[in-house]
Protein backbone atom coordinates (compact mmCIF):
# COMPACT_ATOMS: atom_id res chain seq x y z
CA UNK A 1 -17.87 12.12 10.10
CA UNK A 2 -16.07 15.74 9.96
CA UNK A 3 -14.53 15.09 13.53
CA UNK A 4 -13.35 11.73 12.10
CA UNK A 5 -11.68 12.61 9.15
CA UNK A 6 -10.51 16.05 10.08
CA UNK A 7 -9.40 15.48 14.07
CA UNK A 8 -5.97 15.27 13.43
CA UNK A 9 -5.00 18.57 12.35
CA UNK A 10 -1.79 18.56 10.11
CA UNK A 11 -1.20 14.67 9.58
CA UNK A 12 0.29 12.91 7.09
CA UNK A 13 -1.73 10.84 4.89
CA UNK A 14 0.84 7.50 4.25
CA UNK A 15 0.98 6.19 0.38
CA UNK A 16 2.58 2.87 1.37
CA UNK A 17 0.08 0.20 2.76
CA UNK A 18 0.85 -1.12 6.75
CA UNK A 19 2.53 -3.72 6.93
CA UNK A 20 0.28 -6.40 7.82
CA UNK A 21 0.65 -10.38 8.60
CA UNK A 22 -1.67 -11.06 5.84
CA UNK A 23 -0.36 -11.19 2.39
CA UNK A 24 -3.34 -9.74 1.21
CA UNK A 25 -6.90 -8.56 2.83
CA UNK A 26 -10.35 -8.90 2.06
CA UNK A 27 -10.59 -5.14 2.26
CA UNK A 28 -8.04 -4.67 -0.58
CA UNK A 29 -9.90 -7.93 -2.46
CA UNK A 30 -12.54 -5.84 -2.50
CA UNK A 31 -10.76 -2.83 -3.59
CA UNK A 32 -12.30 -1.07 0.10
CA UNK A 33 -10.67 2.20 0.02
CA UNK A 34 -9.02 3.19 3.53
CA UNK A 35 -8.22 6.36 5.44
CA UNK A 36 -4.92 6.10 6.15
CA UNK A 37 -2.60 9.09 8.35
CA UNK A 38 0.37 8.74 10.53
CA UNK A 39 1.62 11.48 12.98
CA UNK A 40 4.18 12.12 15.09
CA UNK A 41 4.32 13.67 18.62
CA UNK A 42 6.72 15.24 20.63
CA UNK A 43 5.84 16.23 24.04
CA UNK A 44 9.56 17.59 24.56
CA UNK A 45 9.19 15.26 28.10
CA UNK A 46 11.38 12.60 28.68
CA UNK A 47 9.56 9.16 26.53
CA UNK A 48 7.14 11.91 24.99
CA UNK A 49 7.72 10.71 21.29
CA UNK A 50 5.26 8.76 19.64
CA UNK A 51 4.52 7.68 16.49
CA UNK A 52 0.77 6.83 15.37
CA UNK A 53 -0.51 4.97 12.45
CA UNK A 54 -4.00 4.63 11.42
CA UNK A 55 -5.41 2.55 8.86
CA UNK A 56 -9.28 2.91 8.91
CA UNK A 57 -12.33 2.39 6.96
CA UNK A 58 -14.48 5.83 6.52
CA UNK A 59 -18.07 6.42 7.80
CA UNK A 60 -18.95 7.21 4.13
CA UNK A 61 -17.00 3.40 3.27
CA UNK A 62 -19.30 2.00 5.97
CA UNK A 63 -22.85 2.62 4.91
CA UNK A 64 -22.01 1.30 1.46
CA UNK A 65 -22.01 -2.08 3.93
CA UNK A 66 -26.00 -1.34 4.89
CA UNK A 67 -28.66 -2.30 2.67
CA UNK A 68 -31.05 -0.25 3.94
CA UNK A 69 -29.43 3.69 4.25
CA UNK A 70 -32.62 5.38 4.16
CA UNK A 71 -33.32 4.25 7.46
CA UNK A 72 -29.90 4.94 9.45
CA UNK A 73 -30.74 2.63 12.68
CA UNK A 74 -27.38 0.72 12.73
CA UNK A 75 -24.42 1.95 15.02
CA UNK A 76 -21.84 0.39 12.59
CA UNK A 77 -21.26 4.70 11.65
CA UNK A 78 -21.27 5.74 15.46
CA UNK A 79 -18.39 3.10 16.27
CA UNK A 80 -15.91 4.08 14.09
CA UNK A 81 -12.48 4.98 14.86
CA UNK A 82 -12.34 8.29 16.39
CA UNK A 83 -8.35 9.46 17.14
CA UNK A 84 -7.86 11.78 20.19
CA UNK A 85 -7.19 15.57 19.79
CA UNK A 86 -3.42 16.22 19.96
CA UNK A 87 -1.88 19.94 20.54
CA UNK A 88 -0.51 21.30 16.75
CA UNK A 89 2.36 22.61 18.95
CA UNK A 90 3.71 18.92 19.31
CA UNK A 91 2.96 17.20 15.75
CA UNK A 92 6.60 17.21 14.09
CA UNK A 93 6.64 17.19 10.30
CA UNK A 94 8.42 14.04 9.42
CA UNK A 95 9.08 11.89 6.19
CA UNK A 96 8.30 8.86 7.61
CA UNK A 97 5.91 6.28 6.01
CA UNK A 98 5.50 3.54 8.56
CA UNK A 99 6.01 3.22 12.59
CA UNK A 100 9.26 1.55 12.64
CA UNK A 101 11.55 3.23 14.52
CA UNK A 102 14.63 1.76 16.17
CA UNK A 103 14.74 4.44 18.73
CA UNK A 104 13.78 2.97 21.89
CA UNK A 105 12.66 6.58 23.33
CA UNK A 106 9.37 6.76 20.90
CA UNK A 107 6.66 5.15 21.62
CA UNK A 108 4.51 3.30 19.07
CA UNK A 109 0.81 2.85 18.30
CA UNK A 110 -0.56 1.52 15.31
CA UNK A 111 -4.76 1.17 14.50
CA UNK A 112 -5.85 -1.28 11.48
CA UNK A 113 -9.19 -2.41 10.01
CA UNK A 114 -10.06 -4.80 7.84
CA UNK A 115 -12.92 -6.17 6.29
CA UNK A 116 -12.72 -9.76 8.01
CA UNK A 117 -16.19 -11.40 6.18
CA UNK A 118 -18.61 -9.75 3.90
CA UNK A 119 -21.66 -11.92 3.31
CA UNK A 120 -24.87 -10.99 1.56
CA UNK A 121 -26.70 -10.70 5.30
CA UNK A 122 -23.55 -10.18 7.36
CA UNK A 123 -20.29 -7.66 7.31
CA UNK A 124 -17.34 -8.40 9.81
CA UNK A 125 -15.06 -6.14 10.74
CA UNK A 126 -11.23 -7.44 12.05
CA UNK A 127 -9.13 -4.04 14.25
CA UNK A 128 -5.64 -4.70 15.13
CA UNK A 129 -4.02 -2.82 16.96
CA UNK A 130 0.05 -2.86 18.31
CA UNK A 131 1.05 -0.76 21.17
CA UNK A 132 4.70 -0.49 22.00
CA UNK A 133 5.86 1.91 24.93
CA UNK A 134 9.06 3.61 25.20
CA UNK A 135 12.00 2.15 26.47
CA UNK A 136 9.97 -1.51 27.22
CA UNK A 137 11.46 -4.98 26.24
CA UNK A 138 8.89 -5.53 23.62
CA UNK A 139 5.23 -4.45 22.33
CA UNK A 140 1.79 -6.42 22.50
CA UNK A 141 -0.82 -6.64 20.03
CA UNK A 142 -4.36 -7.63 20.24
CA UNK A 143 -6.84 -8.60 17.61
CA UNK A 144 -10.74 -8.39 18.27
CA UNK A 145 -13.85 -8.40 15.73
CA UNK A 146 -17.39 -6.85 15.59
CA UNK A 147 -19.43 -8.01 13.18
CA UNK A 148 -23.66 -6.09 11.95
CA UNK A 149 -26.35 -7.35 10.02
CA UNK A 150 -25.80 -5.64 6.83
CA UNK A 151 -30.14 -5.10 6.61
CA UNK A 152 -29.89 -1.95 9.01
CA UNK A 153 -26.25 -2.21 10.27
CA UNK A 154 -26.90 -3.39 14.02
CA UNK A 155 -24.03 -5.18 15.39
CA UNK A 156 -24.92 -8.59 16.34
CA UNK A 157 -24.25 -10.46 19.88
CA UNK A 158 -24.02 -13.68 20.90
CA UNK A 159 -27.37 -14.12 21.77
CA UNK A 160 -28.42 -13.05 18.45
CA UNK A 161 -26.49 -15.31 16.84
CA UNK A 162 -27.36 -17.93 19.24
CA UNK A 163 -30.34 -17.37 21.42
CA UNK A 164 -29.82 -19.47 24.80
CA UNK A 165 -28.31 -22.39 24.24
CA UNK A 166 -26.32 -23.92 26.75
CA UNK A 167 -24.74 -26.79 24.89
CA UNK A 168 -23.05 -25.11 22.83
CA UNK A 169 -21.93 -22.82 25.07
CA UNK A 170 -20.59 -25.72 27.03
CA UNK A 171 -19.09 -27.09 23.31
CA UNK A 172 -17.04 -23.60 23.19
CA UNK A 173 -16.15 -23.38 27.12
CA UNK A 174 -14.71 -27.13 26.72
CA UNK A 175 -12.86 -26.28 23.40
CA UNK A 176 -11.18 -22.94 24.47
CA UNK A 177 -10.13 -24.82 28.21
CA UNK A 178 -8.63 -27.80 26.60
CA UNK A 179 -7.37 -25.87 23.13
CA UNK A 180 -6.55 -22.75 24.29
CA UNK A 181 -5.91 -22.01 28.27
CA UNK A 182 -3.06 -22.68 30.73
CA UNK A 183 -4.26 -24.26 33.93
CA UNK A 184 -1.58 -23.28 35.63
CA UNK A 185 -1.86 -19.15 34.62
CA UNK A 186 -5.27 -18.98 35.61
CA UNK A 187 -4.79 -20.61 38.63
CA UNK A 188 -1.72 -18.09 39.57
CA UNK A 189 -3.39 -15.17 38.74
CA UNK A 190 -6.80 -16.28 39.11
CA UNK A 191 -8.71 -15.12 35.90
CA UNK A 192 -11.17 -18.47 35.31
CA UNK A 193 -14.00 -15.87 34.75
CA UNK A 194 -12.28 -14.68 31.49
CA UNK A 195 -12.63 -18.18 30.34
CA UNK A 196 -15.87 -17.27 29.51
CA UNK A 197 -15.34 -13.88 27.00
CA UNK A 198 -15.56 -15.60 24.23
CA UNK A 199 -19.42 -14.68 24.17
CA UNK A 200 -18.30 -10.62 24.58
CA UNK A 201 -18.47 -8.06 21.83
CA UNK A 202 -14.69 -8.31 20.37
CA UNK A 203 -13.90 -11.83 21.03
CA UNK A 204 -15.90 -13.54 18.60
CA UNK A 205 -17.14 -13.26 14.88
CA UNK A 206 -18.80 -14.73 11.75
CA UNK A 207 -16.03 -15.48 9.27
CA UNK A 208 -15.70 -17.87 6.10
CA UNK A 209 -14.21 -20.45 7.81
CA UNK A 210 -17.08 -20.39 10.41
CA UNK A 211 -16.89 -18.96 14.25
CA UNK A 212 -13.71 -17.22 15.12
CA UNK A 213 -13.19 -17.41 19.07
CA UNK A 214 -10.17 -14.46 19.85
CA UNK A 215 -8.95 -13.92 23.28
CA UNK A 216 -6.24 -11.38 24.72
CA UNK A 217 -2.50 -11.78 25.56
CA UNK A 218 -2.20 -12.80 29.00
CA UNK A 219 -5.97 -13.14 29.29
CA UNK A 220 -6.24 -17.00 29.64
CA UNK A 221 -2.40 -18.12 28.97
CA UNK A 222 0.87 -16.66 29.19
CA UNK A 223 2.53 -14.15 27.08
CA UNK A 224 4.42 -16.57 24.96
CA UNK A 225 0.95 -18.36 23.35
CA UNK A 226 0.28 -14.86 21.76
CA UNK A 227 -3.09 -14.06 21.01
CA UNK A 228 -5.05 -17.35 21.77
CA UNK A 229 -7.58 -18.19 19.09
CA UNK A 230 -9.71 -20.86 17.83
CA UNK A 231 -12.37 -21.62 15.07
CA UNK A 232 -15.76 -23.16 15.02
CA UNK A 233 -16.08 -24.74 11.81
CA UNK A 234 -19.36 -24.31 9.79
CA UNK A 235 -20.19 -28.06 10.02
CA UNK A 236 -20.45 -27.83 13.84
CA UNK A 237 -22.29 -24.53 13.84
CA UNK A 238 -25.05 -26.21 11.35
CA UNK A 239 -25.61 -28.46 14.31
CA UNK A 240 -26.19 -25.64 17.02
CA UNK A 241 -27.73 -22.74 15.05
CA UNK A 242 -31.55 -22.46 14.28
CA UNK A 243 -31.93 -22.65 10.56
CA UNK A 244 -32.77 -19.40 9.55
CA UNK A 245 -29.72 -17.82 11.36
CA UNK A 246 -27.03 -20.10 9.70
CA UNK A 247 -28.56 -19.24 6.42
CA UNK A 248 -28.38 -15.70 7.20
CA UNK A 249 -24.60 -16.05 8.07
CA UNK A 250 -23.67 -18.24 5.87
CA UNK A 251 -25.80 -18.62 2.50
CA UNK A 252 -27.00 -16.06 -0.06
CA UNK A 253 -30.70 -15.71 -0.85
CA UNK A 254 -31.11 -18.35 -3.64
CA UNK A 255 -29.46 -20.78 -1.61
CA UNK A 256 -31.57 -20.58 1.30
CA UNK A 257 -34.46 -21.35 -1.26
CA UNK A 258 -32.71 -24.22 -3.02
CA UNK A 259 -32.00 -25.74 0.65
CA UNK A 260 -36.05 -25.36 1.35
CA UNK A 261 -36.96 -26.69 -2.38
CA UNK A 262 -35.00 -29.89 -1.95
CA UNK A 263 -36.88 -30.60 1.15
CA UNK A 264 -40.04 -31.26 -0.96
């Protein structure tokens, strides 16, 4: 945790929030208080500014998420943010709140977590993150979610979440080819095997609305569909997942009894 909060050695902790597409978070909802420091850099080489802005939820912040502390086997602690060293001889004091500079010699790099889900069983976690380097025609962004079972903090995977089920697997492959990819770019530049990421660690996540499938810029279509996503709505997942597991995602312990009671 000390190398995490104290790495960056004379940064500026930012009062004004990042400016975010969403009007409002879960994380502030739930009043989730983040580390947040911006630095600049100046390398004195030619494109060697850059301006860095973290917004980031604490080690301390993320154990509140496991039920059981005591025992400490999740590795939602050991994958949080950790920001790379930088020489003090090259962080530049600045008044700057925000990583919005007009200048197109600085580079720009911003880091953002939010709490995505937060369900009795289940915790999601949303990063963002913007990268824009000096002097290019524009920036790219990419958005990717990990999501633990809150009882010990593991993250979960796909097959935990759905065992080995090929239908639906097939359900998903069929949805993101006809929703989401261009034939045509993955024929040109021949990427049909990232067709199937959406059952990789950062593409895919519990959420309220149900099963968020999140793919890359230029991953599976060109640069102007942005960051290709779909969702799996609750109703379908009911169909696919075993019983116990869509309870766990989506329905708190007295609802998982009422569901068995009215059975009898």
């Amino acid at each position: 945790m000390n190398k995490l909060l104290f790495i960056c050695i004379g940064t500026l902790f930012l009062s004004a929030t990042l400016v975010s597409a969403k009007t409002e978070t879960l994380s502030n909802k739930l009043h989730i208080p983040m580390q947040k420091s911006l630095r600049f850099i100046d390398t004195k080489e030619e494109y060697g500014k850059t301006c860095e802005a973290y917004s980031y939820i604490t080690p301390l912040e993320r154990l509140k998420f496991i039920k059981h502390r005591d025992f400490m086997l999740g590795d939602i602690l050991s994958e949080s943010l950790s920001i790379s060293a930088v020489d003090s001889e090259y962080l530049v004091d600045t008044d700057l709140t925000e990583c919005k500079i007009d200048d197109m010699n600085v580079s720009e790099y911003t880091y953002r977590e939010d709490i995505e889900y937060l369900g009795e069983n289940i915790v999601t976690l949303e990063v963002f993150q913007y990268a824009y380097g000096a002097g290019a025609a524009h920036g790219n962004g990419h958005i990717s979610h990990y999501m633990y079972d809150r009882e010990y903090g593991m993250e979960m995977s796909w097959k935990d979440l759905f065992g080995k089920n090929d239908a639906f697997e097939r359900y998903v492959l069929n949805r993101v080819v006809n929703e989401l990819a261009s034939e045509e770019f993955i024929s040109y530049f021949k990427t049909s095997e990232l067709l199937l990421n959406f059952m990789t660690p950062g593409y895919f996540a519990i959420t309220d609305e149900g099963l968020v499938i999140q793919y890359g810029k230029y991953e599976i279509a060109p640069g102007a569909s942005g960051l290709p996503s779909l969702v799996i709505p609750k109703a379908v997942l009911k169909t696919y997942m075993n019983r116990e597991m869509y309870g766990k995602c989506f329905l708190t312990e007295k609802q998982r009894i009422a569901e068995i009671l009215n059975e009898f």
